[in-house]
PDB file of N, CA and C in Angstrom:
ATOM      1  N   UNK A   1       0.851  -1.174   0.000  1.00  0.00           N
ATOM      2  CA  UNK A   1       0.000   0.000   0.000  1.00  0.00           C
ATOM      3  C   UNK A   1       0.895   1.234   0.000  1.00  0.00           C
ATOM      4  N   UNK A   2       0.499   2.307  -1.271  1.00  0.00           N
ATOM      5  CA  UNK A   2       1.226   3.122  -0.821  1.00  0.00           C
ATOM      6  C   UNK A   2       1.498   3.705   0.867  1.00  0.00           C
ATOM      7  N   UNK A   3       2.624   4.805   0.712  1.00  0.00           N
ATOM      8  CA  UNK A   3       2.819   4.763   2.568  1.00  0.00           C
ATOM      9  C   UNK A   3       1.898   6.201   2.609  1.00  0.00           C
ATOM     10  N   UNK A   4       2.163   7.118   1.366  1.00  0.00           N
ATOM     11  CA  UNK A   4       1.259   8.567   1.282  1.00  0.00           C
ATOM     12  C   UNK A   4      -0.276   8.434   1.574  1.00  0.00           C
ATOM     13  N   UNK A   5      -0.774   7.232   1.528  1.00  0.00           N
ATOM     14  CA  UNK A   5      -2.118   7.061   2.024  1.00  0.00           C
ATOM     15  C   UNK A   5      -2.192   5.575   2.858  1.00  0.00           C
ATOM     16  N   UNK A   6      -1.430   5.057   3.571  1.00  0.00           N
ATOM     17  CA  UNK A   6      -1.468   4.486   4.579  1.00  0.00           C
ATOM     18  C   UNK A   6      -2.713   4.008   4.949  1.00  0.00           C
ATOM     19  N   UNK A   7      -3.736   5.395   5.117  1.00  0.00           N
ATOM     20  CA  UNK A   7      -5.153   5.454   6.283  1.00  0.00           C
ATOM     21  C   UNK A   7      -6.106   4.271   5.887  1.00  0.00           C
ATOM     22  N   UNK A   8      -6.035   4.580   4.109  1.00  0.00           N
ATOM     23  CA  UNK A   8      -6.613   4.355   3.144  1.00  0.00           C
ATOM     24  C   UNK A   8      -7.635   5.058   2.179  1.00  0.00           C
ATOM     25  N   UNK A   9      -7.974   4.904   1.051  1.00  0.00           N
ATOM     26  CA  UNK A   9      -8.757   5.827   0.403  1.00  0.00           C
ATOM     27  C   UNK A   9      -9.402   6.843   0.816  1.00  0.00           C
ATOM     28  N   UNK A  10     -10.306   6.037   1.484  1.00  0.00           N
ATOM     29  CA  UNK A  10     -11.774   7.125   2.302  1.00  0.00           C
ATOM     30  C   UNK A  10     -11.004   7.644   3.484  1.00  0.00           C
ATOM     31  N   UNK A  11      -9.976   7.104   4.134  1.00  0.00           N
ATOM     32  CA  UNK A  11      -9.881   8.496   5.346  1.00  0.00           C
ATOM     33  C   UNK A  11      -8.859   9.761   4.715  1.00  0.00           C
ATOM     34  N   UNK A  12      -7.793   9.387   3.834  1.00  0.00           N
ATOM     35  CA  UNK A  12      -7.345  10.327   2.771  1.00  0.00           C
ATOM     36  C   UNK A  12      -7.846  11.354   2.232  1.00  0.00           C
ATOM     37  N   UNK A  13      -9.097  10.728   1.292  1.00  0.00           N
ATOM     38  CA  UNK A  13     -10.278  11.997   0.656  1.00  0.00           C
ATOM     39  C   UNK A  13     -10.685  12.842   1.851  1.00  0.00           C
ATOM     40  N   UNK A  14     -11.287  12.768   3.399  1.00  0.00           N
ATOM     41  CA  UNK A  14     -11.799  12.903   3.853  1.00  0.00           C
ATOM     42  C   UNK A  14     -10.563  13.974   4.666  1.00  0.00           C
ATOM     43  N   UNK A  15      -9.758  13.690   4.718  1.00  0.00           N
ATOM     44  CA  UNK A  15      -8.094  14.321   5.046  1.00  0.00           C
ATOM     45  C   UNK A  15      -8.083  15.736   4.225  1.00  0.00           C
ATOM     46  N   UNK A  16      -8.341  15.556   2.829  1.00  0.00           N
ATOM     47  CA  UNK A  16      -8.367  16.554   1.939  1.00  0.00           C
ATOM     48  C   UNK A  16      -9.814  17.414   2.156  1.00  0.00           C
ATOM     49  N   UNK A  17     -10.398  16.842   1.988  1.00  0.00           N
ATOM     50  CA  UNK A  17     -11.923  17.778   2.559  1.00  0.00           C
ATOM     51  C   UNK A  17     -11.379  18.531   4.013  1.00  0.00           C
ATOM     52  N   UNK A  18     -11.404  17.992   4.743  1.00  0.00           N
ATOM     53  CA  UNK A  18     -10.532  18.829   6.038  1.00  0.00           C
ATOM     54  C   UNK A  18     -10.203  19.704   5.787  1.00  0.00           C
ATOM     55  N   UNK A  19      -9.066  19.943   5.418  1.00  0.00           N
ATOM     56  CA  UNK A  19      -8.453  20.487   4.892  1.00  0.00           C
ATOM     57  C   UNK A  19      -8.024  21.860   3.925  1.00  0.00           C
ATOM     58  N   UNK A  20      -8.987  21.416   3.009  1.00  0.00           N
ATOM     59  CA  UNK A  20      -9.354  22.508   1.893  1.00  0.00           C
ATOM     60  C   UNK A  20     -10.371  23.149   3.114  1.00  0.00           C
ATOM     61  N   UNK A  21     -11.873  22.533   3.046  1.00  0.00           N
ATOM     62  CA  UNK A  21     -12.526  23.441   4.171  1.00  0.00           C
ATOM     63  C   UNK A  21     -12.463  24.505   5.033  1.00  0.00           C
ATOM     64  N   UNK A  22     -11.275  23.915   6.019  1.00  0.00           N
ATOM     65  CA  UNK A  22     -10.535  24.743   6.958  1.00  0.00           C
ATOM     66  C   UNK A  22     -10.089  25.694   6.489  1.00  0.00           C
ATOM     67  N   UNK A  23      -9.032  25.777   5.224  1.00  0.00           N
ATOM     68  CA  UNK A  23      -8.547  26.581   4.601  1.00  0.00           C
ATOM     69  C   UNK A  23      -9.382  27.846   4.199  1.00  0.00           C
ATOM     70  N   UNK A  24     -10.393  27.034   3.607  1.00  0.00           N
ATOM     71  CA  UNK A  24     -11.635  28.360   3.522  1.00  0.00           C
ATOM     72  C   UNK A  24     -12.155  28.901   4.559  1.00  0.00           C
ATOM     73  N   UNK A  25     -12.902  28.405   5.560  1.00  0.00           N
ATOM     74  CA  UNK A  25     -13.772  29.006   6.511  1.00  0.00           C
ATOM     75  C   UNK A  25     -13.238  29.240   7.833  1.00  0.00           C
ATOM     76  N   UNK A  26     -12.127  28.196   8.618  1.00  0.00           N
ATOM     77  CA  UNK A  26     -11.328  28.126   9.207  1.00  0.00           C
ATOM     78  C   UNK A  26     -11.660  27.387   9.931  1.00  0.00           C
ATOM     79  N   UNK A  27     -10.701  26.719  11.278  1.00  0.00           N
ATOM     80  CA  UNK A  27     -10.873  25.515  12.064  1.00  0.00           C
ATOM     81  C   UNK A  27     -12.484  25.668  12.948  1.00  0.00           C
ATOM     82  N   UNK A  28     -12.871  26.885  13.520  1.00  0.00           N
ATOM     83  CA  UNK A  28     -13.747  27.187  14.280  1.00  0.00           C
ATOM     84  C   UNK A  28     -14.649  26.560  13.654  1.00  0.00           C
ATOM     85  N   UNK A  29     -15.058  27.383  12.499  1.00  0.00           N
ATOM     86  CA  UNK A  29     -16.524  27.147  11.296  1.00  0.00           C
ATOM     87  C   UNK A  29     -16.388  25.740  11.212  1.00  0.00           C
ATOM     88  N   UNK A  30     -15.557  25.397  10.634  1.00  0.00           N
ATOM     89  CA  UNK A  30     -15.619  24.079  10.228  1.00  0.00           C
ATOM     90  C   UNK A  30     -15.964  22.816  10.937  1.00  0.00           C
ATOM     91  N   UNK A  31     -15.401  23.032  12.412  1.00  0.00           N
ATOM     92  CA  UNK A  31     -16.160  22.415  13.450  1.00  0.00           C
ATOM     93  C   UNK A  31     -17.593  22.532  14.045  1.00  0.00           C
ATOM     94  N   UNK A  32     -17.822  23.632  13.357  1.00  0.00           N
ATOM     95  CA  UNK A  32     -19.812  24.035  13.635  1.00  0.00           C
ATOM     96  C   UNK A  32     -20.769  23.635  12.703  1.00  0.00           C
ATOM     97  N   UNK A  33     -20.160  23.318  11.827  1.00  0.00           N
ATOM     98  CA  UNK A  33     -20.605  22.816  10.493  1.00  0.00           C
ATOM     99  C   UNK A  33     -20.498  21.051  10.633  1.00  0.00           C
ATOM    100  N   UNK A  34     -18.979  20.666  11.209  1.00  0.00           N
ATOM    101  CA  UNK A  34     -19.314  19.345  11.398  1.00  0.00           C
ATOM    102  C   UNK A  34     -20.458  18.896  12.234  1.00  0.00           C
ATOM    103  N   UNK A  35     -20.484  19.595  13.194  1.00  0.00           N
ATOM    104  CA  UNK A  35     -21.259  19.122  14.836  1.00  0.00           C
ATOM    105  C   UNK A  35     -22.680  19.140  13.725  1.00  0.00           C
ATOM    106  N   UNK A  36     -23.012  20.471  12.858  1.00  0.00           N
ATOM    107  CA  UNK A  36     -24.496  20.050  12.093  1.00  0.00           C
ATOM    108  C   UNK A  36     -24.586  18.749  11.577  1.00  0.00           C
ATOM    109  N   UNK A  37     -23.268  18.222  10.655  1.00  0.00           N
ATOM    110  CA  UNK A  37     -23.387  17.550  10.482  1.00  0.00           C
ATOM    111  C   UNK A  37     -24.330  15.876  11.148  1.00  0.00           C
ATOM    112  N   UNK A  38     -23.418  16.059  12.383  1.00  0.00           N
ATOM    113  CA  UNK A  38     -23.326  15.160  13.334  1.00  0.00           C
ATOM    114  C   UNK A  38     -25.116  15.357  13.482  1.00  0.00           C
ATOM    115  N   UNK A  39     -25.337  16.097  13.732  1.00  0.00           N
ATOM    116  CA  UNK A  39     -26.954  16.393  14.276  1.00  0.00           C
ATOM    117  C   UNK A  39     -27.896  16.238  13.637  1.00  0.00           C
ATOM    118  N   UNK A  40     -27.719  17.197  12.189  1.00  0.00           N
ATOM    119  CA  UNK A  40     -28.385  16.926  11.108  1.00  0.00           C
ATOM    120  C   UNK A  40     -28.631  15.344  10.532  1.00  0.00           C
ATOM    121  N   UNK A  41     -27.515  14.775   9.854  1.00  0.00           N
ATOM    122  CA  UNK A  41     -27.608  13.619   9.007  1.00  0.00           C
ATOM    123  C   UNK A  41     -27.583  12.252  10.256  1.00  0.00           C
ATOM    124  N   UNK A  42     -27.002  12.371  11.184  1.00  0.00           N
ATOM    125  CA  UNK A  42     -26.783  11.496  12.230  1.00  0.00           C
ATOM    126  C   UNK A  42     -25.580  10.847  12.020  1.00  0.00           C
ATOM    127  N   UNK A  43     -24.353  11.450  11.526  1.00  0.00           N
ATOM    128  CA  UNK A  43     -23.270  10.699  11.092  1.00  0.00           C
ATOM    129  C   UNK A  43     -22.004  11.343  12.201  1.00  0.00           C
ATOM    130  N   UNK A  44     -22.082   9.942  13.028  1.00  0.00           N
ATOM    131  CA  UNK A  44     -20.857  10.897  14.422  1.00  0.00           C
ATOM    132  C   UNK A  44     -19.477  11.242  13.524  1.00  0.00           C
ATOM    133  N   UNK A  45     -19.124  11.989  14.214  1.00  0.00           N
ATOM    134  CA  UNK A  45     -18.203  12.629  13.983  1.00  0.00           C
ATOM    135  C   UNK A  45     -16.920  11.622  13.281  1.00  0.00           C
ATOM    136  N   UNK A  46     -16.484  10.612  14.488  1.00  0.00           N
ATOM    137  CA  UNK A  46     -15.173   9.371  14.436  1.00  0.00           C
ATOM    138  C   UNK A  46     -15.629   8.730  12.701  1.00  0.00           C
ATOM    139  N   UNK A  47     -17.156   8.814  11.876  1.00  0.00           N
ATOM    140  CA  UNK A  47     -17.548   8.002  10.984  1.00  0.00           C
ATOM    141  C   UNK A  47     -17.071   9.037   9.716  1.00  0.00           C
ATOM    142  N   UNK A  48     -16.574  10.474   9.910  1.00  0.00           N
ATOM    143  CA  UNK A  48     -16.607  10.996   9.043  1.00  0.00           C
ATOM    144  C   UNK A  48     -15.145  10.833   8.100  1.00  0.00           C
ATOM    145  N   UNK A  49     -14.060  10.355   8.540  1.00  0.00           N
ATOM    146  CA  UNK A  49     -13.618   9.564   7.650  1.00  0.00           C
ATOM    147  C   UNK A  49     -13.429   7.888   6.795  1.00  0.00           C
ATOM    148  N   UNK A  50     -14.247   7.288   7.201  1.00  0.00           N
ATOM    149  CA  UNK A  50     -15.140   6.122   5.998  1.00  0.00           C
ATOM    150  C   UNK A  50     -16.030   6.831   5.041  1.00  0.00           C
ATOM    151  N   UNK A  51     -16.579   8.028   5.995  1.00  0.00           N
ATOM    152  CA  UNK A  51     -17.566   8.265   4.797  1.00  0.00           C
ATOM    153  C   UNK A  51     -17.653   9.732   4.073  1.00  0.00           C
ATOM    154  N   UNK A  52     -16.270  10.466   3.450  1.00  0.00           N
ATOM    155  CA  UNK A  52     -16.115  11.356   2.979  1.00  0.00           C
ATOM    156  C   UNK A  52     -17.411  12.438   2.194  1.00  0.00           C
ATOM    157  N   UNK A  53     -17.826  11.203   1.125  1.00  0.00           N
ATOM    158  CA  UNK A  53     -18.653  11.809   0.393  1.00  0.00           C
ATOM    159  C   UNK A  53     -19.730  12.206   0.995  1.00  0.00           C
ATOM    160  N   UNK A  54     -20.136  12.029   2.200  1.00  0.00           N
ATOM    161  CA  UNK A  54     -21.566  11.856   2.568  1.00  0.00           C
ATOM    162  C   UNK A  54     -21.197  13.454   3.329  1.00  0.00           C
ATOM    163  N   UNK A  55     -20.328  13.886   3.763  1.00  0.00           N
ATOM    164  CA  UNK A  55     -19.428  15.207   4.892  1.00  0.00           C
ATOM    165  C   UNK A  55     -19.772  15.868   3.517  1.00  0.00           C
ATOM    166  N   UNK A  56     -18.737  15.508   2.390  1.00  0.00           N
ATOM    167  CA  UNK A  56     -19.154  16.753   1.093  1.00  0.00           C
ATOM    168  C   UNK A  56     -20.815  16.979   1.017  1.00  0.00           C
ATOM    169  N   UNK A  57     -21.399  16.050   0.867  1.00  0.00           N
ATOM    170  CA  UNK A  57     -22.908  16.510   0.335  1.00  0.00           C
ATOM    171  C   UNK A  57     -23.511  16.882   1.566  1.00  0.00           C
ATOM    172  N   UNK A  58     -22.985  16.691   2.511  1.00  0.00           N
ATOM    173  CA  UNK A  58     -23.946  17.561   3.905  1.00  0.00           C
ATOM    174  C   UNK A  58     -23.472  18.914   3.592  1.00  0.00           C
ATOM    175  N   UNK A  59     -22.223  19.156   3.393  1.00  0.00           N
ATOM    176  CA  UNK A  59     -21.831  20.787   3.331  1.00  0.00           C
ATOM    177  C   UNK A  59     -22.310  21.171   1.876  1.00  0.00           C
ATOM    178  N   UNK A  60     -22.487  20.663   1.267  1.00  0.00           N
ATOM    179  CA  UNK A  60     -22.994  21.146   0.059  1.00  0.00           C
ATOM    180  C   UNK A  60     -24.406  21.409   0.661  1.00  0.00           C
ATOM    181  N   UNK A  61     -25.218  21.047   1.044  1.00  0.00           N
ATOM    182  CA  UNK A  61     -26.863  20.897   1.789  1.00  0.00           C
ATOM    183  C   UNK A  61     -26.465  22.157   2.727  1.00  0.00           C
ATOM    184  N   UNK A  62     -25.720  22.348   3.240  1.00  0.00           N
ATOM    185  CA  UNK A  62     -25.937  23.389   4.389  1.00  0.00           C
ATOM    186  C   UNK A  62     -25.556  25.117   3.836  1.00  0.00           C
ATOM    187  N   UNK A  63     -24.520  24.925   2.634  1.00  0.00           N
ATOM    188  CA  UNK A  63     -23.969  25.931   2.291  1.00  0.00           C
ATOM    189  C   UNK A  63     -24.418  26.512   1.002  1.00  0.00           C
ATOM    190  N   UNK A  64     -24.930  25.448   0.077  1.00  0.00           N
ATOM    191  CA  UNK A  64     -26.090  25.693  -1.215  1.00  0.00           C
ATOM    192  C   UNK A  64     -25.043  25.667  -2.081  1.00  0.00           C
ATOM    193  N   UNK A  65     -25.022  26.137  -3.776  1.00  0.00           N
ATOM    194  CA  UNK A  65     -24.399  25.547  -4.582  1.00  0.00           C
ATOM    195  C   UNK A  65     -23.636  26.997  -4.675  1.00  0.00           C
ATOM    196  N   UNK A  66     -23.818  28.237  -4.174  1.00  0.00           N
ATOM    197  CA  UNK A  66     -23.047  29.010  -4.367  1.00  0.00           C
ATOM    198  C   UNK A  66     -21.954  29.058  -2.873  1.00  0.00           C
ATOM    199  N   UNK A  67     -22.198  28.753  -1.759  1.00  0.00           N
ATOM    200  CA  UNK A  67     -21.297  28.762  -0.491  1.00  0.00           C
ATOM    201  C   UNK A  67     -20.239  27.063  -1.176  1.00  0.00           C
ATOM    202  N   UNK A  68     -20.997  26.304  -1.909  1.00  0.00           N
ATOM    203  CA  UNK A  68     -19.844  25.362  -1.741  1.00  0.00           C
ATOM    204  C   UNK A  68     -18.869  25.317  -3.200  1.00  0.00           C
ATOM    205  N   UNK A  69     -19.603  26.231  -3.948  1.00  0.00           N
ATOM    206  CA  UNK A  69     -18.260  26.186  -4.852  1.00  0.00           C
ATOM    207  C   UNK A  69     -17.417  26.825  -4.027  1.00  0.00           C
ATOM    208  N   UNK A  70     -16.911  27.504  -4.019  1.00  0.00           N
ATOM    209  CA  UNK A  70     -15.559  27.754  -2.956  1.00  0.00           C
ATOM    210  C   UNK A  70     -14.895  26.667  -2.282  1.00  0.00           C
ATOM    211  N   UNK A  71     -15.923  25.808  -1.607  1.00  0.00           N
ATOM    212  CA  UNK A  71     -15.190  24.726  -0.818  1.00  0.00           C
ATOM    213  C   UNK A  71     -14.925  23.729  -2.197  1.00  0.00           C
ATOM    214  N   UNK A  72     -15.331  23.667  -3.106  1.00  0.00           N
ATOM    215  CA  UNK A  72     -15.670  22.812  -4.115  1.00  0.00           C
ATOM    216  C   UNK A  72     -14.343  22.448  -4.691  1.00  0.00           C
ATOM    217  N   UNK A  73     -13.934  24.208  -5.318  1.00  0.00           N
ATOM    218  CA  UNK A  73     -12.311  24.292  -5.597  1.00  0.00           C
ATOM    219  C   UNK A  73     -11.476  24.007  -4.866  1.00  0.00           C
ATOM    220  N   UNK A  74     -11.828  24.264  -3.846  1.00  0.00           N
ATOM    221  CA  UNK A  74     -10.640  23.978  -2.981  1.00  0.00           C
ATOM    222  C   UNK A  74     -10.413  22.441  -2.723  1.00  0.00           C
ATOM    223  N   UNK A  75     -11.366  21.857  -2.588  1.00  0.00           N
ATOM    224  CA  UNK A  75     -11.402  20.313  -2.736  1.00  0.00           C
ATOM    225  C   UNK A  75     -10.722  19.429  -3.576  1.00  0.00           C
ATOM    226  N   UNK A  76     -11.106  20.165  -4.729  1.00  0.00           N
ATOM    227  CA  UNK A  76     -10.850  19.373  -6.024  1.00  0.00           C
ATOM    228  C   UNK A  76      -8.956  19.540  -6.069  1.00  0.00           C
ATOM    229  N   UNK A  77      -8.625  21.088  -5.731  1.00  0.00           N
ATOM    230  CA  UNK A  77      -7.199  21.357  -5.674  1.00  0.00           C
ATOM    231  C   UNK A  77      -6.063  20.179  -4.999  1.00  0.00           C
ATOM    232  N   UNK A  78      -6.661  20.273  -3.817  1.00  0.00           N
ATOM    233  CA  UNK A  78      -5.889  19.605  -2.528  1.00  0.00           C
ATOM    234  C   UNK A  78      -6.436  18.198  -3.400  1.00  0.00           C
ATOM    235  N   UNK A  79      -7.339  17.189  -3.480  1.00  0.00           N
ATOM    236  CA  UNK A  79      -7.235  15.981  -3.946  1.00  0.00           C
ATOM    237  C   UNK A  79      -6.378  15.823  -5.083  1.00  0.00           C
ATOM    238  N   UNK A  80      -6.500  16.375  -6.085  1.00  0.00           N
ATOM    239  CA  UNK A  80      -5.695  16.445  -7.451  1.00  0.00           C
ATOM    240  C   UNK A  80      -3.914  16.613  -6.571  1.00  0.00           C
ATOM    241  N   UNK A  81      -3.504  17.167  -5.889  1.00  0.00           N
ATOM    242  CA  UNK A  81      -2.399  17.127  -5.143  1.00  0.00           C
ATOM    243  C   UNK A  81      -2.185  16.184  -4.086  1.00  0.00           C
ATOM    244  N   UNK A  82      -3.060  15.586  -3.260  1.00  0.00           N
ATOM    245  CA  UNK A  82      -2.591  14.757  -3.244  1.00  0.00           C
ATOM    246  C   UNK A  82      -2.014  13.373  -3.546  1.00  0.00           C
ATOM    247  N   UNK A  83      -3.065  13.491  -4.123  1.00  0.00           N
ATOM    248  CA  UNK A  83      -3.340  11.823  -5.483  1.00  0.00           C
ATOM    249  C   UNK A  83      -2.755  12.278  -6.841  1.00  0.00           C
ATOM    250  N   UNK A  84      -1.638  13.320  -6.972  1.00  0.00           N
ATOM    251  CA  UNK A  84      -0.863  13.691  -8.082  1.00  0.00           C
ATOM    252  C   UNK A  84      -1.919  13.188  -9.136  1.00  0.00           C
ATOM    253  N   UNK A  85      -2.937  13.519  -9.518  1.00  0.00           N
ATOM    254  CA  UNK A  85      -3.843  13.702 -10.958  1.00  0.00           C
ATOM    255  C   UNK A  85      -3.353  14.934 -11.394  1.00  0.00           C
ATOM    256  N   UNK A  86      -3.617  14.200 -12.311  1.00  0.00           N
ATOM    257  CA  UNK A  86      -2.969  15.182 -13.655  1.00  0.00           C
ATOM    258  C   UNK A  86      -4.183  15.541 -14.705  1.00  0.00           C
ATOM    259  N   UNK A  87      -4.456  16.782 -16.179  1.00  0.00           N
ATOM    260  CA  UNK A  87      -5.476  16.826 -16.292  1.00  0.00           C
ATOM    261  C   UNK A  87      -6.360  18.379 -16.220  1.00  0.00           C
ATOM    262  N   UNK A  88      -6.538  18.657 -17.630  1.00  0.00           N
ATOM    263  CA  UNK A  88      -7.069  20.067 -17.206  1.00  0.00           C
ATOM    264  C   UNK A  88      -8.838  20.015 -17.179  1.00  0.00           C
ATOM    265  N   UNK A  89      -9.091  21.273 -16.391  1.00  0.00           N
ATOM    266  CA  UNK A  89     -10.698  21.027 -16.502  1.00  0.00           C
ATOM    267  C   UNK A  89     -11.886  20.312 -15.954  1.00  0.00           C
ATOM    268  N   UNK A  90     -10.911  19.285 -14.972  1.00  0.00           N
ATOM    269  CA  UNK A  90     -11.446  18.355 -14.062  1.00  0.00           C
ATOM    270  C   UNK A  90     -12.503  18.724 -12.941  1.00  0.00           C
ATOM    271  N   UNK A  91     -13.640  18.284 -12.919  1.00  0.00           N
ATOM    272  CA  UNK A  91     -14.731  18.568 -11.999  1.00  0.00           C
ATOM    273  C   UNK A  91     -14.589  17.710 -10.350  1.00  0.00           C
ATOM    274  N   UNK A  92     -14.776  18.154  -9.621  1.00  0.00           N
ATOM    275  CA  UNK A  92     -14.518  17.069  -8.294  1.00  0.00           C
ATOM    276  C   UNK A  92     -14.443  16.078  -8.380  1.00  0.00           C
ATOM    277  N   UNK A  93     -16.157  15.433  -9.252  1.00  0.00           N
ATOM    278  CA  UNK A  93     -16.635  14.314  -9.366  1.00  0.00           C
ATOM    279  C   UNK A  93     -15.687  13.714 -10.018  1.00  0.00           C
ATOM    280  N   UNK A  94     -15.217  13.736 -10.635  1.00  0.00           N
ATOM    281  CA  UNK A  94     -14.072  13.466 -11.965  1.00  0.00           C
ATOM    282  C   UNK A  94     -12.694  12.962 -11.531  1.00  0.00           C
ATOM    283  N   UNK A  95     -11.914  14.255 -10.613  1.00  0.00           N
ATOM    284  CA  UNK A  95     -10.806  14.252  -9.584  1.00  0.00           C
ATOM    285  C   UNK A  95     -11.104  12.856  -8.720  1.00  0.00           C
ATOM    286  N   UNK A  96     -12.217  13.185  -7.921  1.00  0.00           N
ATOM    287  CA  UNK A  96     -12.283  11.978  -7.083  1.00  0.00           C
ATOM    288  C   UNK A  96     -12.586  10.555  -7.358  1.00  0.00           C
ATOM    289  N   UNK A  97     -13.073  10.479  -8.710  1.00  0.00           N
ATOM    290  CA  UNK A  97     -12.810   8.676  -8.882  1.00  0.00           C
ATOM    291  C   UNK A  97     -11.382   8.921 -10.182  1.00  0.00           C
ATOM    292  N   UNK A  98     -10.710   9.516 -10.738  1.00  0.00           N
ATOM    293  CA  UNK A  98      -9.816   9.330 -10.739  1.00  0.00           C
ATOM    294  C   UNK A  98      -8.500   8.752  -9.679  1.00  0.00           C
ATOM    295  N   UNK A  99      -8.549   9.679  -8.341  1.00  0.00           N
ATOM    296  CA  UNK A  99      -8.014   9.746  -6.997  1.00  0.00           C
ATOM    297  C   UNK A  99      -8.126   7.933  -6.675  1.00  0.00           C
ATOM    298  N   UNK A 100      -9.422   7.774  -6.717  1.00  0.00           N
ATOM    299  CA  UNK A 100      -9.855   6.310  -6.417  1.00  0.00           C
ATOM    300  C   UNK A 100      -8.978   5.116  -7.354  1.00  0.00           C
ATOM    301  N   UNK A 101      -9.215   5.523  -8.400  1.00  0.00           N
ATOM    302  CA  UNK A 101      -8.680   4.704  -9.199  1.00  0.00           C
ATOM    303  C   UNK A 101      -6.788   4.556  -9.407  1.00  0.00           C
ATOM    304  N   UNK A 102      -6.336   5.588  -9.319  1.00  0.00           N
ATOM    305  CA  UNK A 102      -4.934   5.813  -8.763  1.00  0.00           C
ATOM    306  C   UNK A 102      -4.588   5.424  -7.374  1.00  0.00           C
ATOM    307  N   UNK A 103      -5.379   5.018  -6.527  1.00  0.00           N
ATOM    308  CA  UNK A 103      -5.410   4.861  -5.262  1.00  0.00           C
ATOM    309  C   UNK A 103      -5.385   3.225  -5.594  1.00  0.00           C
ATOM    310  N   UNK A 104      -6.343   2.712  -5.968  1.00  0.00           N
ATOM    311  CA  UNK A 104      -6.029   1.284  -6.477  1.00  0.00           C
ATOM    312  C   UNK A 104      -4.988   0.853  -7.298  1.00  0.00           C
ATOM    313  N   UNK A 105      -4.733   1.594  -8.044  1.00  0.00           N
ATOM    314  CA  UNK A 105      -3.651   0.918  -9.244  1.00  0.00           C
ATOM    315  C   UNK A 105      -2.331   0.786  -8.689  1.00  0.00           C
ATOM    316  N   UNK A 106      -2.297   2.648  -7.254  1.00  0.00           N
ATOM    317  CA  UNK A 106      -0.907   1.998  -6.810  1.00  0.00           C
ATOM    318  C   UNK A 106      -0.906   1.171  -5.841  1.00  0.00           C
ATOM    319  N   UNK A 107      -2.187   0.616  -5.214  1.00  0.00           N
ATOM    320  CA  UNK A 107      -2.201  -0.235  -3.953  1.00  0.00           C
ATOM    321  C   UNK A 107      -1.688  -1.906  -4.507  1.00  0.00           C
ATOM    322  N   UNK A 108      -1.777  -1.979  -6.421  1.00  0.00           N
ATOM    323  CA  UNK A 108      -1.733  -2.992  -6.998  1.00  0.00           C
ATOM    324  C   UNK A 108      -0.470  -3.039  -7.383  1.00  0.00           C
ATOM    325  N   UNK A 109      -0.381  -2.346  -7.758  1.00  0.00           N
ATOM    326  CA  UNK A 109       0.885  -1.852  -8.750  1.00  0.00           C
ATOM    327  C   UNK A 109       1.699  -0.378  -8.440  1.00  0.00           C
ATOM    328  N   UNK A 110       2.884  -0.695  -6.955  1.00  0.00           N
ATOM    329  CA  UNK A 110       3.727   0.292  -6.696  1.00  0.00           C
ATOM    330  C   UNK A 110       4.429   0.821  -7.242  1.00  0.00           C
ATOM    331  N   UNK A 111       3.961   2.613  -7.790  1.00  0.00           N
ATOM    332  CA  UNK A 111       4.932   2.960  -8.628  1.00  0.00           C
ATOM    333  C   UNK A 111       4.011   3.613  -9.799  1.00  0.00           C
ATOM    334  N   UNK A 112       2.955   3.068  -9.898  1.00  0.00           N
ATOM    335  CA  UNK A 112       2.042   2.969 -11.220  1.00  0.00           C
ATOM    336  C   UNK A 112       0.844   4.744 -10.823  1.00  0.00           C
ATOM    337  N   UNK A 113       1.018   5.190 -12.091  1.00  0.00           N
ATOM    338  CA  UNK A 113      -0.203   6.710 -11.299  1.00  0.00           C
ATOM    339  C   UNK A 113      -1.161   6.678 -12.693  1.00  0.00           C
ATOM    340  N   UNK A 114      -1.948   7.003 -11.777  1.00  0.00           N
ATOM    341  CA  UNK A 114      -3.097   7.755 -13.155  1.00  0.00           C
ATOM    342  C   UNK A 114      -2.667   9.035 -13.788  1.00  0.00           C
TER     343      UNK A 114
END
């Protein structure tokens, strides 16, 4: 397994969502937004890295389609960097099963990138 994602896929992506987030709104917000999370969807907190995508579409739900482009870019940035994708024009959706799929190929094949 690569050692750059160790955690594995889903706590990685979920690493990068962190991340970018914070970057935007900052550690405070971002923790007030999780706790909705937590309240809102019923997803504790410790579950929110298995389940990345489900953290994106709650903040997408809480922030609407104009508060989360911002987080959107920033998302897509930090994943495309960490999962070295390469690639112009790339939409999240796009970035992130690429990410996935580079995430497998090198868990198969060390050395190997999308």
């Amino acid at each position: 397994m690569p050692t750059e994602h160790k955690e594995g896929f889903n706590p990685t992506l979920f690493k990068c969502i962190d991340k970018a987030a914070t970057s935007i709104l900052g550690r405070e917000s971002i923790s007030t937004f999780y706790y909705a999370i937590q309240e809102s969807y019923h997803i504790p907190e410790e579950d929110f890295p298995k389940r990345p995508q489900d953290v994106l579409k709650s903040l997408h739900n809480f922030l609407g389609d104009a508060g989360f482009a911002i987080i959107k870019n920033a998302v897509t940035i930090e994943v495309r960097t960490t999962f070295k994708i390469q690639g112009e024009n790339l939409d999240l959706d796009t970035v992130i099963e690429l990410a996935k799929r580079s995430y497998l190929l090198e868990d198969i094949n060390p050395g190997a990138r999308v």
